[in-house]
N, C-alpha and C. Protein backbone atom coordinates (compact mmCIF):
# COMPACT_ATOMS: atom_id res chain seq x y z
N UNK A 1 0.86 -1.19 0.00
CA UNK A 1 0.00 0.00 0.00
C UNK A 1 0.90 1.24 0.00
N UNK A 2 0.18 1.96 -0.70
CA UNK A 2 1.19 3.74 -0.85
C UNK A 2 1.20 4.32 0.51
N UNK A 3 2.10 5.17 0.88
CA UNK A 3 2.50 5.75 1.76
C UNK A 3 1.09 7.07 1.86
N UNK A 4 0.82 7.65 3.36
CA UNK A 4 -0.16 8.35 2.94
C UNK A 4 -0.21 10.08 2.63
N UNK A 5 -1.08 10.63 2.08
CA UNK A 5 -0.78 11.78 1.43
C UNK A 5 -0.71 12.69 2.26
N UNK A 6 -0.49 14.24 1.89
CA UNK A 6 -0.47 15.11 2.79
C UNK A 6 -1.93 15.43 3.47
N UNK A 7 -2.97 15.31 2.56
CA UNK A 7 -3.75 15.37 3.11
C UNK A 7 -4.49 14.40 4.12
N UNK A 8 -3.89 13.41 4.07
CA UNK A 8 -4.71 12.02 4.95
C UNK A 8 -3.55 12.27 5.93
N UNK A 9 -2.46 12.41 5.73
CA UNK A 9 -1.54 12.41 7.36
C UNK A 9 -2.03 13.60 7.96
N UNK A 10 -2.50 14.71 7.57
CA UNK A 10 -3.15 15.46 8.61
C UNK A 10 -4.93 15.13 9.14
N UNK A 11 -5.49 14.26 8.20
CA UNK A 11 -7.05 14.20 8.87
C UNK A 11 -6.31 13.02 9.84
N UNK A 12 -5.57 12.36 9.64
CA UNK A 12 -5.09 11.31 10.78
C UNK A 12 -5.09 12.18 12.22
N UNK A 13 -3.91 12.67 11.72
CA UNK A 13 -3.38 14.00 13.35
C UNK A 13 -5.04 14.37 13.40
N UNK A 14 -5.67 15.10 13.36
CA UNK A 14 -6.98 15.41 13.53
C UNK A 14 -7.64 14.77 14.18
N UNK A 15 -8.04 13.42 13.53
CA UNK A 15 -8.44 12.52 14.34
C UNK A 15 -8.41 11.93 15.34
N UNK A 16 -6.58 11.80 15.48
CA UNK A 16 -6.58 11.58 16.29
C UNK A 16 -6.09 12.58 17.57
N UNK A 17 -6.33 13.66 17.39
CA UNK A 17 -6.42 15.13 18.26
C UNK A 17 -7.66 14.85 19.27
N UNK A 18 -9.19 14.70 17.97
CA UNK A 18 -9.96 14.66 18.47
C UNK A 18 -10.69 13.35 19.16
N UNK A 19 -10.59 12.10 18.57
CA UNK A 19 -11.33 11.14 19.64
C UNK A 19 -10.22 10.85 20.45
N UNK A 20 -10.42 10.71 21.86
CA UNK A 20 -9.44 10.84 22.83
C UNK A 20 -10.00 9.60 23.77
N UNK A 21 -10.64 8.84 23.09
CA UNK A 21 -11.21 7.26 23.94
C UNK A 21 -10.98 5.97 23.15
N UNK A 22 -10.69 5.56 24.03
CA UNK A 22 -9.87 4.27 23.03
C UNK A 22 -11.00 3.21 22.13
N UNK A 23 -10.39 2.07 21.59
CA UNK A 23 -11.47 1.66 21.20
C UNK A 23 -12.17 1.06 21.96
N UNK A 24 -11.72 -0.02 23.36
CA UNK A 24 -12.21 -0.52 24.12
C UNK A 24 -13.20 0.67 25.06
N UNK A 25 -12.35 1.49 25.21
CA UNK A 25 -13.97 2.73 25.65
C UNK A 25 -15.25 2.88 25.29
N UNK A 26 -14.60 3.06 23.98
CA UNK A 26 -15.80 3.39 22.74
C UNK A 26 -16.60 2.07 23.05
N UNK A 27 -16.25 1.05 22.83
CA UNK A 27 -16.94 -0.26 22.76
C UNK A 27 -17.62 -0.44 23.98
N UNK A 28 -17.58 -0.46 25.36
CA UNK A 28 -17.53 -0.46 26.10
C UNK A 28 -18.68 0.54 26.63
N UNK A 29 -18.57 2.35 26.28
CA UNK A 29 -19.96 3.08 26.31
C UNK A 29 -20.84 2.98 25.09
N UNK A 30 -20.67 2.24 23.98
CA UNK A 30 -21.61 2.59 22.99
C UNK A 30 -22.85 0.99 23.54
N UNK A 31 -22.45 -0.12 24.39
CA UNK A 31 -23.27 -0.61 25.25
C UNK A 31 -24.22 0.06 26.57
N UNK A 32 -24.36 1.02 26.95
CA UNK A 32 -24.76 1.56 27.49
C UNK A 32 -26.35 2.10 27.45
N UNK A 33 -26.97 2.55 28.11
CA UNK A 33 -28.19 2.98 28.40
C UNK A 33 -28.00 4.38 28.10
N UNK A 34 -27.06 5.03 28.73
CA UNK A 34 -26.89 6.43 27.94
C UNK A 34 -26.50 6.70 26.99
N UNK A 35 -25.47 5.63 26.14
CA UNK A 35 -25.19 5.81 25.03
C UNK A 35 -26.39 5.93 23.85
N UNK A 36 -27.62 4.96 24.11
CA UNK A 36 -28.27 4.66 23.45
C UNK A 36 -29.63 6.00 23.55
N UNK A 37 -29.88 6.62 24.47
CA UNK A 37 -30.35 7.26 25.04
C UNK A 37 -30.20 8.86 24.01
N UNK A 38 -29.58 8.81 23.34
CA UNK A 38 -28.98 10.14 22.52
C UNK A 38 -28.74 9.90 21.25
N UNK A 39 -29.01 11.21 20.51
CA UNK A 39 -28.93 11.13 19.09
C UNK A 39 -29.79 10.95 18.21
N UNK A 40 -29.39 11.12 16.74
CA UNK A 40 -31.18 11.32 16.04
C UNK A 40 -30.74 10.14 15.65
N UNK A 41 -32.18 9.65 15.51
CA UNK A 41 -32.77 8.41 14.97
C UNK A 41 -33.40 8.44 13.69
N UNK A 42 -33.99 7.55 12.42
CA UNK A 42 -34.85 7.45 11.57
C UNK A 42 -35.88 7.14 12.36
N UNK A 43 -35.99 6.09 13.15
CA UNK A 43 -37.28 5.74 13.89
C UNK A 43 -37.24 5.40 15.24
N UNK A 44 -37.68 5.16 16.25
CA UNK A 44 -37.84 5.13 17.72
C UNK A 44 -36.95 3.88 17.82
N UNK A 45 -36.72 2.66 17.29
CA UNK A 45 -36.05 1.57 17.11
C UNK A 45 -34.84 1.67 16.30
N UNK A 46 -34.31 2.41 15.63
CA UNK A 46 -33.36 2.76 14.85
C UNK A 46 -32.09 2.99 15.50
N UNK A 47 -31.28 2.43 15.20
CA UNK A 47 -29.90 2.95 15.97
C UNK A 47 -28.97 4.48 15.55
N UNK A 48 -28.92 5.58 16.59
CA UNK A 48 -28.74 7.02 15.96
C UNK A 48 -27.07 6.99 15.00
N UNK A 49 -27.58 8.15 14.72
CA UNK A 49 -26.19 8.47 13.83
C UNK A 49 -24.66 8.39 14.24
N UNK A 50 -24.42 9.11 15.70
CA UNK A 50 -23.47 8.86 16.76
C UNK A 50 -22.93 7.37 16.80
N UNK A 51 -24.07 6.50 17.61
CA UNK A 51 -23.91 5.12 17.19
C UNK A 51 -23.19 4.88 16.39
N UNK A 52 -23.74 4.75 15.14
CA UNK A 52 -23.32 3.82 14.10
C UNK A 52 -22.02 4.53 14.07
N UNK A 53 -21.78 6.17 14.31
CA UNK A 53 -20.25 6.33 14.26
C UNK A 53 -19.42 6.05 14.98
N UNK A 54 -19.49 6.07 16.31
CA UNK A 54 -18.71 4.87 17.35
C UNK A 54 -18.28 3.62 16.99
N UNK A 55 -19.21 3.11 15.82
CA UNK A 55 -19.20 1.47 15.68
C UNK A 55 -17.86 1.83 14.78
N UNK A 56 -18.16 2.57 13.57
CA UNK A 56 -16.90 2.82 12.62
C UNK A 56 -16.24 3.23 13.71
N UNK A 57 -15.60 3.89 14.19
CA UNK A 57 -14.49 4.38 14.92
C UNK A 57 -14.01 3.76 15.33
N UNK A 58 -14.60 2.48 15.97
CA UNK A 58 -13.73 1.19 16.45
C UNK A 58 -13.29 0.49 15.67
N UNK A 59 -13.61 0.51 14.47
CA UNK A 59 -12.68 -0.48 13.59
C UNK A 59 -11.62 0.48 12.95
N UNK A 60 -11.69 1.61 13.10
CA UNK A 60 -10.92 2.41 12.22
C UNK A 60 -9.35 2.91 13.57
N UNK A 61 -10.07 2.43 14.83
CA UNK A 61 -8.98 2.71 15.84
C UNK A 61 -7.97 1.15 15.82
N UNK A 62 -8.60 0.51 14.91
CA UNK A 62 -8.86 -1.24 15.42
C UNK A 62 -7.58 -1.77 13.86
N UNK A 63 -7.64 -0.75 12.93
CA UNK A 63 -6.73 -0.96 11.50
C UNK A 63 -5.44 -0.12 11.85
N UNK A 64 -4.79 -0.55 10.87
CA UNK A 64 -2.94 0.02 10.22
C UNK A 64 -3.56 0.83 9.40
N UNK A 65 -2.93 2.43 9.51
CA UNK A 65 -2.74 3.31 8.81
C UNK A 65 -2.91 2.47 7.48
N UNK A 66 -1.90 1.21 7.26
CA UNK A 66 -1.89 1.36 5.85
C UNK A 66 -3.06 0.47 5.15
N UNK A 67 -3.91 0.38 6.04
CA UNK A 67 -5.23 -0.31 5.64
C UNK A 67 -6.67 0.88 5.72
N UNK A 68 -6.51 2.03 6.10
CA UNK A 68 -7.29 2.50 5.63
C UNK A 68 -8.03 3.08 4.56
N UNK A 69 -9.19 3.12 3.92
CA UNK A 69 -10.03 3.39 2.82
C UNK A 69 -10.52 4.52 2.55
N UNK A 70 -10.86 4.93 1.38
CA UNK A 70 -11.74 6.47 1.67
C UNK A 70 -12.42 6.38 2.22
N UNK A 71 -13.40 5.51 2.50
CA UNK A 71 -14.45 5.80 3.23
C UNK A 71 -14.05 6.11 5.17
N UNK A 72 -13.05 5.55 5.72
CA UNK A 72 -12.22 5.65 6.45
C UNK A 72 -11.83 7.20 6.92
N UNK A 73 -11.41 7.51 5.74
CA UNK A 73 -10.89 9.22 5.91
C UNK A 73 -11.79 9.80 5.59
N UNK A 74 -13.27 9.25 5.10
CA UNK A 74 -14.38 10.32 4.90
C UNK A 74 -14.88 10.27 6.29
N UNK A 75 -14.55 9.13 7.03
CA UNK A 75 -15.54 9.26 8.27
C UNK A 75 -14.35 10.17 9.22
N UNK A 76 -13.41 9.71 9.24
CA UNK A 76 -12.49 10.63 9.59
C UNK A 76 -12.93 11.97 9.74
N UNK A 77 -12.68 12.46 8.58
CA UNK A 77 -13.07 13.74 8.47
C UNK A 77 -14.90 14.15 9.69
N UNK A 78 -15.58 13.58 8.73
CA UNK A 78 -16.97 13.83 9.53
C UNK A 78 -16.80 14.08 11.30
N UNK A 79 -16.20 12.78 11.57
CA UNK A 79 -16.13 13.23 13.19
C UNK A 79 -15.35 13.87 13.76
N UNK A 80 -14.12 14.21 12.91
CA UNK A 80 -13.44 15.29 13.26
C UNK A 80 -14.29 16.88 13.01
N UNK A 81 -15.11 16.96 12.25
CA UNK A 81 -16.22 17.96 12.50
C UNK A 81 -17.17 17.97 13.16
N UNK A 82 -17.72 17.38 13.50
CA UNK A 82 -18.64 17.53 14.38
C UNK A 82 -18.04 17.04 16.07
N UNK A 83 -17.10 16.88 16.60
CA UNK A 83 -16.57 16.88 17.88
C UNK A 83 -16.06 18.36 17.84
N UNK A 84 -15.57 19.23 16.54
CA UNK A 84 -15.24 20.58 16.94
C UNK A 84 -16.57 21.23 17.08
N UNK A 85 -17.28 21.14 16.16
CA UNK A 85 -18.48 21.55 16.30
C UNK A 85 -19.66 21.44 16.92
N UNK A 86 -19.39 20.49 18.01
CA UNK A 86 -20.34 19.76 19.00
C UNK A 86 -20.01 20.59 20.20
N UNK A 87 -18.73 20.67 20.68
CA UNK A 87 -17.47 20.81 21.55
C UNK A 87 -17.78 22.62 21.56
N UNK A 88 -18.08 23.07 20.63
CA UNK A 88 -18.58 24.52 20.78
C UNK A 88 -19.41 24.78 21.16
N UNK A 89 -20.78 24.10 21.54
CA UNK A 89 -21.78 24.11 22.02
C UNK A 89 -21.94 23.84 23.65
N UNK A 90 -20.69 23.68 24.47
CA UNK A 90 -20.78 23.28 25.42
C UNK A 90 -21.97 24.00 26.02
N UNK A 91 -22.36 22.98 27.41
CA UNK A 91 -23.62 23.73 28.22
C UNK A 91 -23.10 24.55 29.52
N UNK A 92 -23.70 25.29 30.23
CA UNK A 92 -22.62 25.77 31.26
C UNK A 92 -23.32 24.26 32.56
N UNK A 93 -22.71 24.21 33.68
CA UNK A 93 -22.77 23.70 34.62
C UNK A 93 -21.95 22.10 34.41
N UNK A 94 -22.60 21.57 35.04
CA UNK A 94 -21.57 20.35 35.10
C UNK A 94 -22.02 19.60 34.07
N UNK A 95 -21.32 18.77 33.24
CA UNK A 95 -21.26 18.28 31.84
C UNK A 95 -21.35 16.93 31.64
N UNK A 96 -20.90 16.41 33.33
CA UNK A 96 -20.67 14.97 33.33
C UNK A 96 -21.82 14.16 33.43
N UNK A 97 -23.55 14.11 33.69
CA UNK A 97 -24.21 13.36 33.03
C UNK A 97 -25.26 14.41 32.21
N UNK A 98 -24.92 14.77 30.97
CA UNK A 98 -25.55 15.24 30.16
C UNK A 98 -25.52 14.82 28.80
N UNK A 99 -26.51 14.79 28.27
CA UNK A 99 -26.62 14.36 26.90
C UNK A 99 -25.82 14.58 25.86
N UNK A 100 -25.31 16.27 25.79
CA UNK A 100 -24.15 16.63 25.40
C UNK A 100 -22.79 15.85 25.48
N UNK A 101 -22.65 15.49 27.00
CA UNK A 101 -21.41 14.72 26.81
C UNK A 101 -21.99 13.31 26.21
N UNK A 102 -22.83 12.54 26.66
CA UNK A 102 -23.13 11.20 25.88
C UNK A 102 -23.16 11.10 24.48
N UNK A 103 -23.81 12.08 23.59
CA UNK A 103 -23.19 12.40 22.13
C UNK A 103 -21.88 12.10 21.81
N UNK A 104 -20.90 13.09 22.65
CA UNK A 104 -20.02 13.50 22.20
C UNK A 104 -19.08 12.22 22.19
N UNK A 105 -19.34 11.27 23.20
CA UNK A 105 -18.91 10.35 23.96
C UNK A 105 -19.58 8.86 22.41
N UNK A 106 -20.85 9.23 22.08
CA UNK A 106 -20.63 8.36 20.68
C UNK A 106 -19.45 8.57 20.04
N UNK A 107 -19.05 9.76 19.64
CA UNK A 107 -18.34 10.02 18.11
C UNK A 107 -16.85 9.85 18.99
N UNK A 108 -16.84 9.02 19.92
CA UNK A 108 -14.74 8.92 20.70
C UNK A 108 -14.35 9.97 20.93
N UNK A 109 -15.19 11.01 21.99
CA UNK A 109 -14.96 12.54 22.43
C UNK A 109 -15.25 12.15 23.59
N UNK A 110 -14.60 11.94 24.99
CA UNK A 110 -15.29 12.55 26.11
C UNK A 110 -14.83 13.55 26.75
N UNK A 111 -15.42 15.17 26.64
CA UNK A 111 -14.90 16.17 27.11
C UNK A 111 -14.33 16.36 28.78
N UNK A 112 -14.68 15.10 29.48
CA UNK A 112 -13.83 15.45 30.87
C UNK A 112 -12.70 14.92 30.72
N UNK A 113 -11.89 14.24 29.71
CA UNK A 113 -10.90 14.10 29.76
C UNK A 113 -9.54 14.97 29.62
């Protein structure tokens, strides 16, 4: 496999700037009652968007650089936007059981760290 470009060695750094929970974390809260508890859905039974990005994130924490795909660095990218852009929204008071952080905590962000 080719060595990676300028632009994928920086959504890497990015990425990994921003999810700051490992994969066993990730794996670990995306079982949860609060995990599940947050995020938009298609339907009341539907698993949210967050979700399903936690799920990628663990396999993408889980591969060799030199096995990643576009689709990989597209998701890359995505959750590296929206953890900055989530992360701006903070609420004031304490953060630690709020929905805000359980989101954030889908996409491999937990802001008390």
């Amino acid at each position: 496999m080719s060595e990676l470009s300028r632009e994928e060695q920086d959504i890497v750094l990015n990425f990994e700037a921003a999810v700051n929970m490992s994969a066993e974390e990730i794996e670990d809260w995306l079982k949860t009652e609060e995990s599940n508890s947050v995020g938009q859905k298609e339907s009341e039974d539907a698993e949210s968007k967050g979700h399903q990005s936690g799920r990628h994130i663990v396999k993408i924490l889980r591969k060799a650089e030199s096995d990643y795909t576009k689709d990989d660095f597209a998701h890359m990218k995505k959750v590296i936007s929206y953890i900055h852009r989530h992360s701006a929204q903070q609420p004031s008071g304490s953060i630690v059981n709020t929905p805000w952080r359980y989101s954030l905590m889908n996409w491999g962000h937990d802001p008390t760290k």
